[in-house]
Structure formats: C-alpha cells, structure tokens
C-alpha atoms as a PDB file:
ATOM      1  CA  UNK A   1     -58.824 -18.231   3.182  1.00  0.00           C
ATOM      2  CA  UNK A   2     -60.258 -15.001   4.592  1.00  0.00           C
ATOM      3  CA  UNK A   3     -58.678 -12.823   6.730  1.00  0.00           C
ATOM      4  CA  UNK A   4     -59.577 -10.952   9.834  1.00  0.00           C
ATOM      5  CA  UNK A   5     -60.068  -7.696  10.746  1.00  0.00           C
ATOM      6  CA  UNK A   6     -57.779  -5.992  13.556  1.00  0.00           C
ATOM      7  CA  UNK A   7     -59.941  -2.543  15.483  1.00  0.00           C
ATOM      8  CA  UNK A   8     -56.303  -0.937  16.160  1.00  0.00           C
ATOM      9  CA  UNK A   9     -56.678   1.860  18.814  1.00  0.00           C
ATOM     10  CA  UNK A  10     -54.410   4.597  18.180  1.00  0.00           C
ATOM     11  CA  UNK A  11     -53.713   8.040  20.795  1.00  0.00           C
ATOM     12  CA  UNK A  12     -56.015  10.173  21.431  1.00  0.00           C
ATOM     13  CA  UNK A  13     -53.069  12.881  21.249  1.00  0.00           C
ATOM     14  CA  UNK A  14     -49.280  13.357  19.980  1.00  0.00           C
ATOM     15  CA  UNK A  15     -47.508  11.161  22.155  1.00  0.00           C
ATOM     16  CA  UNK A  16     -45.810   8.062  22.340  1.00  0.00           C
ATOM     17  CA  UNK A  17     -47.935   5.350  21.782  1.00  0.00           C
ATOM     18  CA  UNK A  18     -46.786   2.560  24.385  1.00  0.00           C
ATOM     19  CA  UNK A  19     -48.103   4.923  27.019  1.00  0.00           C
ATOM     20  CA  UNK A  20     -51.926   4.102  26.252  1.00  0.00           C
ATOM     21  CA  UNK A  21     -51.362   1.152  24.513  1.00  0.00           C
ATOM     22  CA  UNK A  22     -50.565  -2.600  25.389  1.00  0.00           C
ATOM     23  CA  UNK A  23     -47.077  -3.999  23.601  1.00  0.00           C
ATOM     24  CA  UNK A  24     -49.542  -7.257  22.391  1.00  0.00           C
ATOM     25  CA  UNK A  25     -52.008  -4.157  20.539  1.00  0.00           C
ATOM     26  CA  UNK A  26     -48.037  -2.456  19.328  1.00  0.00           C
ATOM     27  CA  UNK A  27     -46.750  -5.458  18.080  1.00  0.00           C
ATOM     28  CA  UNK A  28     -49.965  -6.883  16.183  1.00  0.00           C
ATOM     29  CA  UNK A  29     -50.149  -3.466  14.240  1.00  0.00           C
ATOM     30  CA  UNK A  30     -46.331  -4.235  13.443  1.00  0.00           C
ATOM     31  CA  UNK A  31     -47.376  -7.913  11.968  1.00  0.00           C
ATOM     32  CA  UNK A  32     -49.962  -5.992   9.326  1.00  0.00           C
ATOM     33  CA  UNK A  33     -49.248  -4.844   5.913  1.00  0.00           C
ATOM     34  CA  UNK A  34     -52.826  -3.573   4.783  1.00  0.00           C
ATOM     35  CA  UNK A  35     -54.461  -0.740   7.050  1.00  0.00           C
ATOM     36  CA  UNK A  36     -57.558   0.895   6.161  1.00  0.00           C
ATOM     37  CA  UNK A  37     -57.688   4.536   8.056  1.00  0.00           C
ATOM     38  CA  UNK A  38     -59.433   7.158   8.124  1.00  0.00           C
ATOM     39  CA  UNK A  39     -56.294   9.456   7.094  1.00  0.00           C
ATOM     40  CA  UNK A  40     -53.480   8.217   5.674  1.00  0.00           C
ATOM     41  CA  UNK A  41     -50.416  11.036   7.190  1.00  0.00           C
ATOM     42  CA  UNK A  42     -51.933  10.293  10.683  1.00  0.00           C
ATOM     43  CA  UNK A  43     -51.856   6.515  10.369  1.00  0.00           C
ATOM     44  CA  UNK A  44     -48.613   6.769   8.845  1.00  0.00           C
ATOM     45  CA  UNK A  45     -47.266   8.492  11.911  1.00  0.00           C
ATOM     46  CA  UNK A  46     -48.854   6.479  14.772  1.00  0.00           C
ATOM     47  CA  UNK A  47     -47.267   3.139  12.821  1.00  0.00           C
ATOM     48  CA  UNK A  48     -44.256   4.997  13.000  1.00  0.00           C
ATOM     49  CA  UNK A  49     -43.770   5.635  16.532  1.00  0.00           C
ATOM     50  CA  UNK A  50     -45.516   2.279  17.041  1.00  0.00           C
ATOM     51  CA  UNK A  51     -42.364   0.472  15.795  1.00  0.00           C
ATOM     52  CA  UNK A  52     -42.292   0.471  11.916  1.00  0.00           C
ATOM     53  CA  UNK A  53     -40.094   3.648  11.266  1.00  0.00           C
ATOM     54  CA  UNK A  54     -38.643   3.161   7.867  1.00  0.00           C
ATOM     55  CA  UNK A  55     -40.679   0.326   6.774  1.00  0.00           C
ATOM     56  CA  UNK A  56     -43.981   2.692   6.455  1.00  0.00           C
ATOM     57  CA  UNK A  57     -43.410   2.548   2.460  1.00  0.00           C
ATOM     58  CA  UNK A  58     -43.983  -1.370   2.329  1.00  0.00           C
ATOM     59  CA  UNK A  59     -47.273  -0.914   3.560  1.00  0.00           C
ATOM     60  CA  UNK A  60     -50.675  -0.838   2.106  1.00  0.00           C
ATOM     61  CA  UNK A  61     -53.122   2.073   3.111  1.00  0.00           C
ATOM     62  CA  UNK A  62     -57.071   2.731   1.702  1.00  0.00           C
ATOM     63  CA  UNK A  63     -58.466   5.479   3.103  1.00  0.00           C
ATOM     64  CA  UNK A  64     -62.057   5.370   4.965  1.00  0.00           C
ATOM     65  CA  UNK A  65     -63.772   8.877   6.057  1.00  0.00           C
ATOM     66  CA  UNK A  66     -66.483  10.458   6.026  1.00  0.00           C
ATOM     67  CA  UNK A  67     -66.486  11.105   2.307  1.00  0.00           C
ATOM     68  CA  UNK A  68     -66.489   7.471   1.731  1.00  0.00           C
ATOM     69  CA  UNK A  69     -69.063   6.304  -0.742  1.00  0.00           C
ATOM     70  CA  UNK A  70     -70.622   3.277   0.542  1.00  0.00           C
ATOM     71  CA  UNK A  71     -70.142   1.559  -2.594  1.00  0.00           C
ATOM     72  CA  UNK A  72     -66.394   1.555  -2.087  1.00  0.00           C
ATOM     73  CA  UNK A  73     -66.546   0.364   1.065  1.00  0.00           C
ATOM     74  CA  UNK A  74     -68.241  -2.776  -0.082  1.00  0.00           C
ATOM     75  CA  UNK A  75     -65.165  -3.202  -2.624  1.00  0.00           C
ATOM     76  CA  UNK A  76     -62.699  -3.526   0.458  1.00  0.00           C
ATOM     77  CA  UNK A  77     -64.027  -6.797   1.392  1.00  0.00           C
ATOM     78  CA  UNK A  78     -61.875  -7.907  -1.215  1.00  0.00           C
ATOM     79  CA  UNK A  79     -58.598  -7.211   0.640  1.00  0.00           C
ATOM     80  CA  UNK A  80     -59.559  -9.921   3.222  1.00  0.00           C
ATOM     81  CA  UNK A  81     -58.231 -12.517   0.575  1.00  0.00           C
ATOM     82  CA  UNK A  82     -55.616 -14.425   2.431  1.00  0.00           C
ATOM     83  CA  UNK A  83     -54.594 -11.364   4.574  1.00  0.00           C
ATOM     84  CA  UNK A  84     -55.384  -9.739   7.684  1.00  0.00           C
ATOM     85  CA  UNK A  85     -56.156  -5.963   7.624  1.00  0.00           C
ATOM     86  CA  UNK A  86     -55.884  -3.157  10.460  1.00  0.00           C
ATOM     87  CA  UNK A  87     -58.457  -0.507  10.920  1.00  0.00           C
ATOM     88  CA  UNK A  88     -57.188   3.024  12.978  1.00  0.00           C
ATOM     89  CA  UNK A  89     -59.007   5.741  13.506  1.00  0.00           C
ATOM     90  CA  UNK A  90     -57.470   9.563  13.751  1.00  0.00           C
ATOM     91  CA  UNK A  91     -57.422   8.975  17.483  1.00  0.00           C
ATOM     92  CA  UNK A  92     -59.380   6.216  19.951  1.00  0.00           C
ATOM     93  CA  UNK A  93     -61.280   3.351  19.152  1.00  0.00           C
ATOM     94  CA  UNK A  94     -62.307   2.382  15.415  1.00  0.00           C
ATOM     95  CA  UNK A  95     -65.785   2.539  14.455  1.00  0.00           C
ATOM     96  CA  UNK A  96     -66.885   4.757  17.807  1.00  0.00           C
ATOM     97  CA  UNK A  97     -67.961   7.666  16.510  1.00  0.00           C
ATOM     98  CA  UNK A  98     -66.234   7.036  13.597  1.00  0.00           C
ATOM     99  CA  UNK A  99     -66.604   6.050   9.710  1.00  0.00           C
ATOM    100  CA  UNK A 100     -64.549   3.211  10.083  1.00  0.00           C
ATOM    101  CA  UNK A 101     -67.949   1.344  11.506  1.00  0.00           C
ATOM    102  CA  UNK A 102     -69.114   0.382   7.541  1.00  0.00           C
ATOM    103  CA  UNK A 103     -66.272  -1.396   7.219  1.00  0.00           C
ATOM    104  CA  UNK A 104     -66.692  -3.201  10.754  1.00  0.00           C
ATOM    105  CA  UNK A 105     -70.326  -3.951   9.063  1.00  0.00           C
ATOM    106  CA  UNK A 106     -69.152  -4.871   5.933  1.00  0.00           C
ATOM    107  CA  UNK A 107     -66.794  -7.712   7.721  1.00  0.00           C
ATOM    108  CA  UNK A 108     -69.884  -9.419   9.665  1.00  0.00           C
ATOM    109  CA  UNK A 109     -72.308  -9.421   6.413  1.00  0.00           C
ATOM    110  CA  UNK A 110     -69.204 -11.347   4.566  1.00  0.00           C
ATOM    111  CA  UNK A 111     -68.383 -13.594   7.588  1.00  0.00           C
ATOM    112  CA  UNK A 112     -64.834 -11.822   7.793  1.00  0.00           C
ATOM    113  CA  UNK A 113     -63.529 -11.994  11.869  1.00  0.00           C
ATOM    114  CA  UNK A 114     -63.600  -9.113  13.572  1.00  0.00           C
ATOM    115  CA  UNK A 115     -61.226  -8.922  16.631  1.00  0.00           C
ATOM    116  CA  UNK A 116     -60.902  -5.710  18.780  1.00  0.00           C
ATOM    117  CA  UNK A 117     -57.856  -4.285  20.201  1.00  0.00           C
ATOM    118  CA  UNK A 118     -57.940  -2.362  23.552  1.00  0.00           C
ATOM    119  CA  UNK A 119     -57.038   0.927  23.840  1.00  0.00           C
ATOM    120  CA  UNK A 120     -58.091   4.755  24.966  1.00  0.00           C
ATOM    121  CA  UNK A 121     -61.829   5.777  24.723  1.00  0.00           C
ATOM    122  CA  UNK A 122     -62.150   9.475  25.667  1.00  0.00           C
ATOM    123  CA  UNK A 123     -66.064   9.010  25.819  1.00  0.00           C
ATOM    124  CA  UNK A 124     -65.554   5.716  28.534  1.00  0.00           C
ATOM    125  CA  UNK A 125     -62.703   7.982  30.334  1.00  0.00           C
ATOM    126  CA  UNK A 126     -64.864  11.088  30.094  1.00  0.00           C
ATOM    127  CA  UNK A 127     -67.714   9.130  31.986  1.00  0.00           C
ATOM    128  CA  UNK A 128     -65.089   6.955  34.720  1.00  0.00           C
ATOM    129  CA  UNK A 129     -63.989  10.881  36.232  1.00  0.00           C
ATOM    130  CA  UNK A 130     -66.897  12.673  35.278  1.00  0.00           C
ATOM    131  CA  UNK A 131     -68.556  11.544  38.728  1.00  0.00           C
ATOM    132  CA  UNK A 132     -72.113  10.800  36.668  1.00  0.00           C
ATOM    133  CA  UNK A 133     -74.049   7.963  36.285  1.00  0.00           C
ATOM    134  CA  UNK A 134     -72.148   5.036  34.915  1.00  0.00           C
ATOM    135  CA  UNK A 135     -74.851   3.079  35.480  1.00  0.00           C
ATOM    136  CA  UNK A 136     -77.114   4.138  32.674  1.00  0.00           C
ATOM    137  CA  UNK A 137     -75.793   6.588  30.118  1.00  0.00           C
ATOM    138  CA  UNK A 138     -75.921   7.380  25.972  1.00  0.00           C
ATOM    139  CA  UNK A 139     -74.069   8.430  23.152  1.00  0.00           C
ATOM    140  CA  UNK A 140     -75.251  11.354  21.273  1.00  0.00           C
ATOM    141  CA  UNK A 141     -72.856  11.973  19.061  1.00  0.00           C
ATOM    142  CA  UNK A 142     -72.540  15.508  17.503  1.00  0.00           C
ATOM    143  CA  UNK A 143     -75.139  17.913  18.454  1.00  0.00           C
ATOM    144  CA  UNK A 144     -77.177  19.646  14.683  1.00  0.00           C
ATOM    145  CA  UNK A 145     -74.729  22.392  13.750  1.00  0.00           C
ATOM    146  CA  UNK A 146     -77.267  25.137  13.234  1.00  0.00           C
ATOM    147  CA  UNK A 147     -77.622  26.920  16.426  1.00  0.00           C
ATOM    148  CA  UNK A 148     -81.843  26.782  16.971  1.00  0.00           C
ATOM    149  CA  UNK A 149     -81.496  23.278  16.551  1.00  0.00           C
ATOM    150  CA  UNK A 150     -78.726  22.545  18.650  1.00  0.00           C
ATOM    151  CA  UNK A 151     -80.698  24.629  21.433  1.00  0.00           C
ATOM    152  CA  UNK A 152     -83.179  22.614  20.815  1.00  0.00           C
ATOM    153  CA  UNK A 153     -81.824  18.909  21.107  1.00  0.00           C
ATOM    154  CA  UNK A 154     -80.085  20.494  24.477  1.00  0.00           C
ATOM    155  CA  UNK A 155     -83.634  20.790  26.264  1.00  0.00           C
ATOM    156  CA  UNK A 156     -84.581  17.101  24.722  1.00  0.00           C
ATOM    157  CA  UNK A 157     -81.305  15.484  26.157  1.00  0.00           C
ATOM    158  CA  UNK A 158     -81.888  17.285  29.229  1.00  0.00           C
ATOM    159  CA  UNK A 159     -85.169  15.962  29.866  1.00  0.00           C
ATOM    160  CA  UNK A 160     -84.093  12.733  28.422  1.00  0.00           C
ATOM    161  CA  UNK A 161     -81.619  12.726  31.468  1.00  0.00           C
ATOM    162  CA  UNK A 162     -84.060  14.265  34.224  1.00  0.00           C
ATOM    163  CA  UNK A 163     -86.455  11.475  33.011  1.00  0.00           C
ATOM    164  CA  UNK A 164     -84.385   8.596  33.196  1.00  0.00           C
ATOM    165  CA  UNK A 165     -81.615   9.558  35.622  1.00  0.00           C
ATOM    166  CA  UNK A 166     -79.575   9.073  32.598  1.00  0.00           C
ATOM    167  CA  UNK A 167     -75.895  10.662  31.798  1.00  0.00           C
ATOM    168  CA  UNK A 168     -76.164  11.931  28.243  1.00  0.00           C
ATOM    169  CA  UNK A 169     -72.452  12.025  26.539  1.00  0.00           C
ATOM    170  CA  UNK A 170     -72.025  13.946  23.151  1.00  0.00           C
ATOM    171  CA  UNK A 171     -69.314  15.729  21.152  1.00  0.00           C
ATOM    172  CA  UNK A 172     -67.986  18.951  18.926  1.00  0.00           C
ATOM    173  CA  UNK A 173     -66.456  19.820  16.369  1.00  0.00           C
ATOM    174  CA  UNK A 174     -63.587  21.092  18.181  1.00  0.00           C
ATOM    175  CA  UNK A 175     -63.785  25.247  16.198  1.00  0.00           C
ATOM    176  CA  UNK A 176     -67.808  25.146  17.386  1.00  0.00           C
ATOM    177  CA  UNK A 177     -66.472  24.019  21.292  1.00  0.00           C
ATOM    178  CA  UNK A 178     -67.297  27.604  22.444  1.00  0.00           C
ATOM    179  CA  UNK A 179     -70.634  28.308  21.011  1.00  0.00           C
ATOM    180  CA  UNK A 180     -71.928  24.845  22.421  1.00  0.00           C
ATOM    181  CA  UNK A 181     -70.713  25.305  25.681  1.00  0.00           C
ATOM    182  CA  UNK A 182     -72.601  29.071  26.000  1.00  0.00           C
ATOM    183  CA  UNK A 183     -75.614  27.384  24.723  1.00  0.00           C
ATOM    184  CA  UNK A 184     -74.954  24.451  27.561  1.00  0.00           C
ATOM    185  CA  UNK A 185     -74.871  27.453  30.323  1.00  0.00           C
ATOM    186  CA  UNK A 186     -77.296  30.008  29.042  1.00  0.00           C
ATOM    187  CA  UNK A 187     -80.319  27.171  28.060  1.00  0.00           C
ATOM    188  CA  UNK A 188     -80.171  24.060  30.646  1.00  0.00           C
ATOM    189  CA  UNK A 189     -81.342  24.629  34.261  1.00  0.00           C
ATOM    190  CA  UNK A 190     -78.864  25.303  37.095  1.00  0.00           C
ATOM    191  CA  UNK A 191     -79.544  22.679  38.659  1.00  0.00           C
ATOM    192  CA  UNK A 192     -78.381  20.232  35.645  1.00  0.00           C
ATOM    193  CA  UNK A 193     -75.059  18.908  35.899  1.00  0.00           C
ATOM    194  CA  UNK A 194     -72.051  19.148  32.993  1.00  0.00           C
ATOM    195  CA  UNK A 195     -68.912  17.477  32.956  1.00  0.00           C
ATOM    196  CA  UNK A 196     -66.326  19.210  30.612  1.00  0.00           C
ATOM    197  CA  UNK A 197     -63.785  16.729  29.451  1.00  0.00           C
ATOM    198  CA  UNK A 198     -60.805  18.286  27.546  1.00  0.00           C
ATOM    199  CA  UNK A 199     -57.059  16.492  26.068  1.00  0.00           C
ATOM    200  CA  UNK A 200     -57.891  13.506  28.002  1.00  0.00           C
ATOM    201  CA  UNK A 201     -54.941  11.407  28.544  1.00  0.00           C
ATOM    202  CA  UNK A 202     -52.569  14.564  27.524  1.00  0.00           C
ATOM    203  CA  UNK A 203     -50.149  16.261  29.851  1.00  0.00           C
ATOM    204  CA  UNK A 204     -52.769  19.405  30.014  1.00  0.00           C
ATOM    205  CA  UNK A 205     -56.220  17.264  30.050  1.00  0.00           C
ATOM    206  CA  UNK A 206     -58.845  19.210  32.223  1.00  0.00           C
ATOM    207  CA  UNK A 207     -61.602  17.146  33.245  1.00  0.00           C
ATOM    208  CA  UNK A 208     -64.323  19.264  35.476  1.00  0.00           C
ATOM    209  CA  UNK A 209     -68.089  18.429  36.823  1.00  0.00           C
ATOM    210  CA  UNK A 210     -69.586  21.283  37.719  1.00  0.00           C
ATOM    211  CA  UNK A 211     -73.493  22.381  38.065  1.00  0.00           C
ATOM    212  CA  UNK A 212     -74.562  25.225  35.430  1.00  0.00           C
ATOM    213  CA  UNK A 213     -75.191  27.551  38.215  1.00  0.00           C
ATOM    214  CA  UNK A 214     -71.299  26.631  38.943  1.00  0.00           C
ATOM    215  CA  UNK A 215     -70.210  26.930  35.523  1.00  0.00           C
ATOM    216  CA  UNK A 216     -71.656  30.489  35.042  1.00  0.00           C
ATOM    217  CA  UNK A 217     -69.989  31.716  38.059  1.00  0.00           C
ATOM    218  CA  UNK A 218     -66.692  30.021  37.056  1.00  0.00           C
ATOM    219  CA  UNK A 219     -66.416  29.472  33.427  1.00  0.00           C
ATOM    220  CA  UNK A 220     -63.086  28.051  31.639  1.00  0.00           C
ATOM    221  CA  UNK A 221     -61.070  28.983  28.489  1.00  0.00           C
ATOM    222  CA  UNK A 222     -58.658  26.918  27.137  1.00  0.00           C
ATOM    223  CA  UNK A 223     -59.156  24.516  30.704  1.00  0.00           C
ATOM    224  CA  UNK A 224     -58.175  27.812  32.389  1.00  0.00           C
ATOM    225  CA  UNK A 225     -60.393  29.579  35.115  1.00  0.00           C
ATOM    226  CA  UNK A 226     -61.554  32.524  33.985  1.00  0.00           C
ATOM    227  CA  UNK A 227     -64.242  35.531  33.535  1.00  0.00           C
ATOM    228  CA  UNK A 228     -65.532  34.686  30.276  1.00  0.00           C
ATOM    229  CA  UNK A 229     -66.133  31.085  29.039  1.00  0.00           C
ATOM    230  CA  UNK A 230     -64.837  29.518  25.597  1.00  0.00           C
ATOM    231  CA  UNK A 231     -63.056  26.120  26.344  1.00  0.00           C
ATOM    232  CA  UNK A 232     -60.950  26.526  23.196  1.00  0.00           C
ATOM    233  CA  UNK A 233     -60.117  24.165  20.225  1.00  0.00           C
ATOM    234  CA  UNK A 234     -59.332  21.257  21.853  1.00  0.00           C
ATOM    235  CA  UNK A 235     -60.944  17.957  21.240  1.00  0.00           C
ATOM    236  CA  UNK A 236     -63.733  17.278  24.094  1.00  0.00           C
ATOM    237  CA  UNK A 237     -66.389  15.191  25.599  1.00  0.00           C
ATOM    238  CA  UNK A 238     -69.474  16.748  26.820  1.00  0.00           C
ATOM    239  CA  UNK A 239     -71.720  14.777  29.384  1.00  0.00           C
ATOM    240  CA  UNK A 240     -74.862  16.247  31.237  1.00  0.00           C
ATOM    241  CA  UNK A 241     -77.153  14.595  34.476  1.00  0.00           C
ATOM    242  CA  UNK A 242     -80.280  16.530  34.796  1.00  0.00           C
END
C-alpha cells in the first residue's frame, strides 16, 4: 500500500514552533519517521522543538535542495512503500519557492496522496499588510542576479503591474537585499508603490508600503529609519503596484 505525502510547514524564524503552527500540523510531524528536507540540521531542529527531542536519531532524513539531480528525486518514490513521508522546507510552506516541489510532482505522476499542512507563508503575509492588491497579484520569484538584468526585469514587472493593476511579489537572496532595493528606488517611477516585508512573524519584523518618492526620502537599514538605505541580511518579500 502506498503512502502519502505530508507538506509540513515549518517557522519562518528561530522560535518555538506552536506559535505559527496548529497542534493537529505538531503532532502529525510527531507520527512520521521518514522526512525528506531540504537540510537535514534545520529539519532536525524544528522536529525537535516540535516535540521529538531525543527521538531525532530514530528518524529517517533524504535531503532535497537545489543541488538535487532530478534523477534522484524520481528514486524517492520508492519510500512511499507502506509509509507516509513528511516534506519541510528551511522555513514556510514546502514546494513554494522551494525545491521540495519535484518531489510534490513526483507524488501526483505515481498516484502517491498529497495532503497539505497549514502553516506561515511570508509571501501570503507579505501581501495581507502590504495594503496592495490582493485581488490580482504574481509570484516572481528571484529577480536574474547580474545587475543589467535585474534592472531590466524591474521596468518589465513594473509595467506588468501599471498594465494590469497587478501586485508583483518577488524575493532575494538575503546578502544581495541591498543592491536590489537601490535598484528598486533609483530605476522605478515615484509614483510606483513598494512594500518592504522583513522577519515576518519575528519579534523585530518590519513590514512598510511606501511610494519610491517616499522611500528615497526615508530609506531603511536593518528595518531602521535612516539616511542611507540597505535593509540588511534579513530574509524579505518584495512587492510593487505601479
């Protein structure tokens, strides 16, 4: 008999789990013994502080990133063989913006039950206090690393949004944060709204909507007000309305 596969959320920062998380989401992750994660030390110590402190040994971890070949992903279908496995992300929602989506893929072309969990989405938090429109919005993902490009999908999601009245979410690696968000005030037109959504759910989240022409007078580092305008290395969700 096949298994299913569990979409465990895990915390989008270092604190105790039950504060985002429903006990029913807690106490299936306590019921598995096979978790596929995207890295192992992390998933170790969510589980712990989830409830299985000193029983993390018995457990059974494969590791899905990035690096991933796709043809070992297609060898994990055989741990649904009379067992249900967990999937957790390094923080949120498995398979948003995440590599743990092949094995999500892998489960439907096999006929393997998928069943998500709920849990924190900074993107869907980002978007409920950004004050943009909920109404009709996309994903971008991560912005091209090389700086003319990335200056150059800014205008395209900008018009993107102008044209359809469209909120336009995206992320950063969190070490290129700062040179984004100088492209995001020096390139797109004052007029263009951009929410800055920083540590959400953390003691010290900042969460700010601000025109450019705002931003530029009043620019942040580290989710402090200040002269000069890195956010700093924290992990962030960008959103525009042109």
């Amino acid at each position: 008999m096949k298994g299913k596969l569990y979409l465990i959320p895990s915390p989008l920062g270092e604190y105790e789990p039950e504060l985002v998380l429903p006990e029913p989401v807690l106490q299936k992750a306590r019921e598995l013994k096979v978790f596929v994660v995207e890295e192992v030390r992390t998933a170790r110590r969510f589980l712990s502080k989830a409830g299985l402190k000193g029983q993390i040994e018995g457990l059974e971890f494969h590791t899905l990133n990035e690096h991933t070949a796709q043809q070992e992903v297609e060898t994990m279908a055989r741990l649904f063989e009379n067992q249900d496995v967990g999937l957790i992300s390094e923080a949120g929602l498995p398979a948003v913006a995440d590599p743990g989506a092949a094995l999500v893929a892998l489960c439907h072309r096999n006929n393997i039950e998928v069943v998500p969990l709920v849990g924190p989405s900074s993107l869907m938090l980002a978007l409920m206090a950004s004050g943009l429109n909920g109404q009709s919005f996309a994903f971008r993902g991560y912005l091209p690393a090389k700086t003319d490009d990335r200056r150059s999908a800014l205008k395209d999601i900008e018009r993107e949004s102008k044209q359809k009245n469209q909120s336009q979410l995206f992320i950063e690696t969190p070490y290129r944060n700062d040179a984004l968000f100088r492209d995001l005030l020096q390139f797109l037109q004052p007029g263009t709204k951009l929410t800055v959504a920083a540590d959400i759910t953390l003691p010290d989240a900042f969460i700010r909507t601000r025109t450019i022409a705002e931003w530029r007078r009043q620019p942040v580092t580290n989710g402090q007000p200040e002269t000069t305008g890195p956010i700093g290395k924290r992990p962030c969700v960008f959103i525009i309305l042109a």
